[in-house]
Protein backbone atom coordinates (compact mmCIF):
# COMPACT_ATOMS: atom_id res chain seq x y z
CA UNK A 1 85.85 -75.40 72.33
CA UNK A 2 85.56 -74.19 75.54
CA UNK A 3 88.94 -74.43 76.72
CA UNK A 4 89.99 -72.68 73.17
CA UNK A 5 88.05 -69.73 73.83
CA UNK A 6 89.17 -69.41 77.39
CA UNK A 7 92.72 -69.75 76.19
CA UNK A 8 92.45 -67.24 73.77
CA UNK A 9 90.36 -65.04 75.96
CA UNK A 10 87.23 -65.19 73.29
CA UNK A 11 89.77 -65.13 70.52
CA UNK A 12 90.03 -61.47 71.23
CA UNK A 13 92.24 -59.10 69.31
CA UNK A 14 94.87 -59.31 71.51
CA UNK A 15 95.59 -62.22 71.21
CA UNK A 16 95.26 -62.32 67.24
CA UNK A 17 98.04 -63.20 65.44
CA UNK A 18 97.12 -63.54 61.98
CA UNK A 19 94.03 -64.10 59.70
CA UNK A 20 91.89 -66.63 62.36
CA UNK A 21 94.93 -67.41 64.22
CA UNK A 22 95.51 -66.73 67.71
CA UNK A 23 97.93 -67.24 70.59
CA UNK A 24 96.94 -68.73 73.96
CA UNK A 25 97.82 -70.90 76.88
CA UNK A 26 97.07 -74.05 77.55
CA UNK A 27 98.60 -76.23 80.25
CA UNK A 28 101.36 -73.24 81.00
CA UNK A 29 102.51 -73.70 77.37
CA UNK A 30 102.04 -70.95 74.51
CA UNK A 31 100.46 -72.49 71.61
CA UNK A 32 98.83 -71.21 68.33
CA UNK A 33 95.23 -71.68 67.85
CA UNK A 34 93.76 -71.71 64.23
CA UNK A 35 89.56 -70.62 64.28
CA UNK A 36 87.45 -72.48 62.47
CA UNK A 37 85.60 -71.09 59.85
CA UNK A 38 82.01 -71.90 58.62
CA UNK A 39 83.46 -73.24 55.66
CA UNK A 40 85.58 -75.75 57.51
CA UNK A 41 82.73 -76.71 59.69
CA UNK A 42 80.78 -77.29 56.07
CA UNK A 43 83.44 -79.46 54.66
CA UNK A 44 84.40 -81.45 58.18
CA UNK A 45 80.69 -82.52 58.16
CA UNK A 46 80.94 -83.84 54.33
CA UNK A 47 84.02 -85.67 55.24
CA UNK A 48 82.51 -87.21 57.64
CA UNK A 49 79.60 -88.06 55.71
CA UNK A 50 81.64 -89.57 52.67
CA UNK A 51 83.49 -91.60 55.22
CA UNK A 52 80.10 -93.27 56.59
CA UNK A 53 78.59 -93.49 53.36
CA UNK A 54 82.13 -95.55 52.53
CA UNK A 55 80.95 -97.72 55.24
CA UNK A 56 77.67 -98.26 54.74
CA UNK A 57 78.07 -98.51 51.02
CA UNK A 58 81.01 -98.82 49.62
CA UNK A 59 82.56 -101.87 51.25
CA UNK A 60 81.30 -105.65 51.59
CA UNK A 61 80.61 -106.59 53.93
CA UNK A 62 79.03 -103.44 54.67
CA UNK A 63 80.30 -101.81 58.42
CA UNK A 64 78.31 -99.34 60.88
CA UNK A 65 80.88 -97.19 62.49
CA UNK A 66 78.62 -97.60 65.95
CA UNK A 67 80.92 -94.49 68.13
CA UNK A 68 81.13 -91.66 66.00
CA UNK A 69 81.47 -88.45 67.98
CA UNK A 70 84.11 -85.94 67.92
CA UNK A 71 85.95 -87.63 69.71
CA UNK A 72 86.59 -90.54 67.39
CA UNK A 73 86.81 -87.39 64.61
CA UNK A 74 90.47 -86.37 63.62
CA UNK A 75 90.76 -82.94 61.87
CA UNK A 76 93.89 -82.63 59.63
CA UNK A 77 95.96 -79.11 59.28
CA UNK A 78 94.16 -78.37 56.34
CA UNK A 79 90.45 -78.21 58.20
CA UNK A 80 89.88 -81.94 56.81
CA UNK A 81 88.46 -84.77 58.46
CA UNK A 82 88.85 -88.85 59.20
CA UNK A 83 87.16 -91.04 60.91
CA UNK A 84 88.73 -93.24 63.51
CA UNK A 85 88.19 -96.04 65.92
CA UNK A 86 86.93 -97.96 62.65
CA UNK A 87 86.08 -101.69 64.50
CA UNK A 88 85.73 -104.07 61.67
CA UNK A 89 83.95 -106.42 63.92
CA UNK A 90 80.62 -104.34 63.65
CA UNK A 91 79.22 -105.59 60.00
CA UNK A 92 76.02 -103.78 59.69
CA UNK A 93 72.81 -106.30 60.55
CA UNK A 94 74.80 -107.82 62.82
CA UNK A 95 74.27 -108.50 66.56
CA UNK A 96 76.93 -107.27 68.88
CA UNK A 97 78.34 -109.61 70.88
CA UNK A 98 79.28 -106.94 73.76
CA UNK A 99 77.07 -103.86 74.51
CA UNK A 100 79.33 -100.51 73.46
CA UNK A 101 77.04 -98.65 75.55
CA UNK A 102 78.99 -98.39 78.83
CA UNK A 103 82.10 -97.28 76.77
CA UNK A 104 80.86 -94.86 74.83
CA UNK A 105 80.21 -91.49 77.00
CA UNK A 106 77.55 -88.77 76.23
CA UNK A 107 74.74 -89.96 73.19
CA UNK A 108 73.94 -93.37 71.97
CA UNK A 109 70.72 -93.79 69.30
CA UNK A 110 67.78 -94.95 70.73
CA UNK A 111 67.29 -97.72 68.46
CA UNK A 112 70.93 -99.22 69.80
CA UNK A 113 69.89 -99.38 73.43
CA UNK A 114 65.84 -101.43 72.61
CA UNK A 115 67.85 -103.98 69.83
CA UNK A 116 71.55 -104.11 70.87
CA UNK A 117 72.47 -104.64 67.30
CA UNK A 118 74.63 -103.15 64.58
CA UNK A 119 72.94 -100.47 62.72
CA UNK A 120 73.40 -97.64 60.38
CA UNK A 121 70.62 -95.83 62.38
CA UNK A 122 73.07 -95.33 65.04
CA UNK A 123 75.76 -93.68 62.95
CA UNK A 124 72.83 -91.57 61.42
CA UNK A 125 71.97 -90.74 65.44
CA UNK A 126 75.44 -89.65 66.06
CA UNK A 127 76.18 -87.76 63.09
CA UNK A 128 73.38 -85.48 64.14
CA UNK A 129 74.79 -84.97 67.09
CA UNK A 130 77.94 -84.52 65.62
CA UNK A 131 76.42 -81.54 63.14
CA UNK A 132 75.24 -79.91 66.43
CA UNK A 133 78.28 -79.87 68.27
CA UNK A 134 80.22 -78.28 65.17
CA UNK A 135 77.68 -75.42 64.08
CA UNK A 136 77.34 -75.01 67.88
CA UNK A 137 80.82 -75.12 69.09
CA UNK A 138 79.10 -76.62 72.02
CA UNK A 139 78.51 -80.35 73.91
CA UNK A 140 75.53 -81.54 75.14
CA UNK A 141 75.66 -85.12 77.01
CA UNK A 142 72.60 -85.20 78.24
CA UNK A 143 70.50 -84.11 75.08
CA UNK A 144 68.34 -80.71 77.55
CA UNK A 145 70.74 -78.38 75.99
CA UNK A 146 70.22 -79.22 72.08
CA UNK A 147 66.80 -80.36 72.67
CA UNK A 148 66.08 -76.41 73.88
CA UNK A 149 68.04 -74.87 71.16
CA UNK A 150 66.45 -76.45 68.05
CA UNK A 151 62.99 -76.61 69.18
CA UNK A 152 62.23 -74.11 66.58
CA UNK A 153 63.58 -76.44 63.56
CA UNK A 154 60.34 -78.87 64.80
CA UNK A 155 57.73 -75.86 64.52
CA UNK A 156 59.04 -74.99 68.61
CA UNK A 157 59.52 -71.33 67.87
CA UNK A 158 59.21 -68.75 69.98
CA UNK A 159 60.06 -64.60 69.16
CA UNK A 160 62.57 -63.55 67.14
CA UNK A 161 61.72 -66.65 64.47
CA UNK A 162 63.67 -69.11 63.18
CA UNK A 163 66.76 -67.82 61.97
CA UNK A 164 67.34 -65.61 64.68
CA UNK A 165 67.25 -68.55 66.54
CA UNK A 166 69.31 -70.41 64.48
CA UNK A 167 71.94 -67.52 64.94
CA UNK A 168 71.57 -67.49 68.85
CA UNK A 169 72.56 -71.32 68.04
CA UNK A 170 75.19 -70.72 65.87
CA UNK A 171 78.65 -70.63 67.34
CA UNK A 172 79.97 -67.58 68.14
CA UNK A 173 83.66 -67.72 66.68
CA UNK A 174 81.73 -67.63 63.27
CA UNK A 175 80.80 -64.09 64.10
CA UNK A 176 77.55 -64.47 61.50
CA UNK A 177 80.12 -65.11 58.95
CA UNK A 178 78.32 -67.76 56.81
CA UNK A 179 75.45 -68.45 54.38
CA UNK A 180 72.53 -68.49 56.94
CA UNK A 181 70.58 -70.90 54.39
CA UNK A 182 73.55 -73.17 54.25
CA UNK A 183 73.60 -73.27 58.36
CA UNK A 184 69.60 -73.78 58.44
CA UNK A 185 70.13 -77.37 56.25
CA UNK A 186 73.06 -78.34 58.32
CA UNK A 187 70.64 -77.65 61.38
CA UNK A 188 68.23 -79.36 59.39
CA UNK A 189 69.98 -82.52 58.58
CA UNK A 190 71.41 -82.90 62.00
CA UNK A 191 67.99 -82.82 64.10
CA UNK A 192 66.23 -84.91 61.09
């Protein structure tokens, strides 16, 4: 997200080209960039919760996706997404044969590294994580940075209370363009 906004200098009107579309540079070419809306953040996290409830319910036997992060996360041109890097070799109660943890870079769920076996848990884990990075626009691989921000879901709060908070969370490209209730229980769900 980063590397979007510094393309398209902070999607600033200048570079606008449309309604949420922008022009930028990246890697010396010109390329159109298409903002996300709150809306398509809302429906990329139900995707991606139908597709692991497909897994973990849907199918026998039953499979634990065991890497889902955005990176494993494909977003179609109509703000839709899919899961990838589906293994089928990780049926859910299963023991692992090989630990995933030295491929997989930035979170892993807790109960993965004490049991080393397949879980839903750890797709639960990750889709947290997952939540955070999209209402956030923002990565966290070592867990100091998300940990900070949400204190105040936990009873952490400090001034301003919780859904000013929650908006100094929020990522900025939505420009307090959403339903703030609707962003608290995706804040919710992802740190429960």
């Amino acid at each position: 997200m980063e590397d979007l906004k510094r393309a398209t200098k902070n999607f600033g009107e200048d570079n606008k080209i449309g309604d949420q579309s922008f022009k930028g540079m990246i890697d010396d070419v010109e390329v159109m960039i298409k903002q996300m809306r709150f809306e398509d953040t809302r429906q990329i996290a139900f995707d991606i919760a139908t597709g692991l409830h497909y897994l973990h319910h849907c199918i026998f036997p039953t499979y634990a996706h065991m890497i889902v992060n955005t990176r494993n996360i494909f977003i179609t041109s109509t703000w839709r997404a899919k899961l990838a890097s589906i293994e089928t070799n990780h049926a859910a109660g299963s023991s692992k044969g090989n630990d995933i943890s030295a491929s997989v870079k930035g979170w892993i769920a807790p109960e993965y590294l004490l049991t080393v076996s397949v879980s839903e848990k750890v797709d639960f884990f990750a889709f947290g994580v997952v939540l955070l990075e999209l209402i956030s626009g923002r990565k966290d691989m070592d867990g100091k940075l998300f940990k900070a921000c949400i204190g105040f879901l936990g009873g952490g709060g400090s001034e301003g209370g919780c859904f000013e908070q929650l908006r100094s969370f929020m990522d900025s490209c939505f420009k307090e363009d959403y339903p703030l209730a609707e962003a608290l229980c995706l804040a919710v769900l992802a740190e429960a």
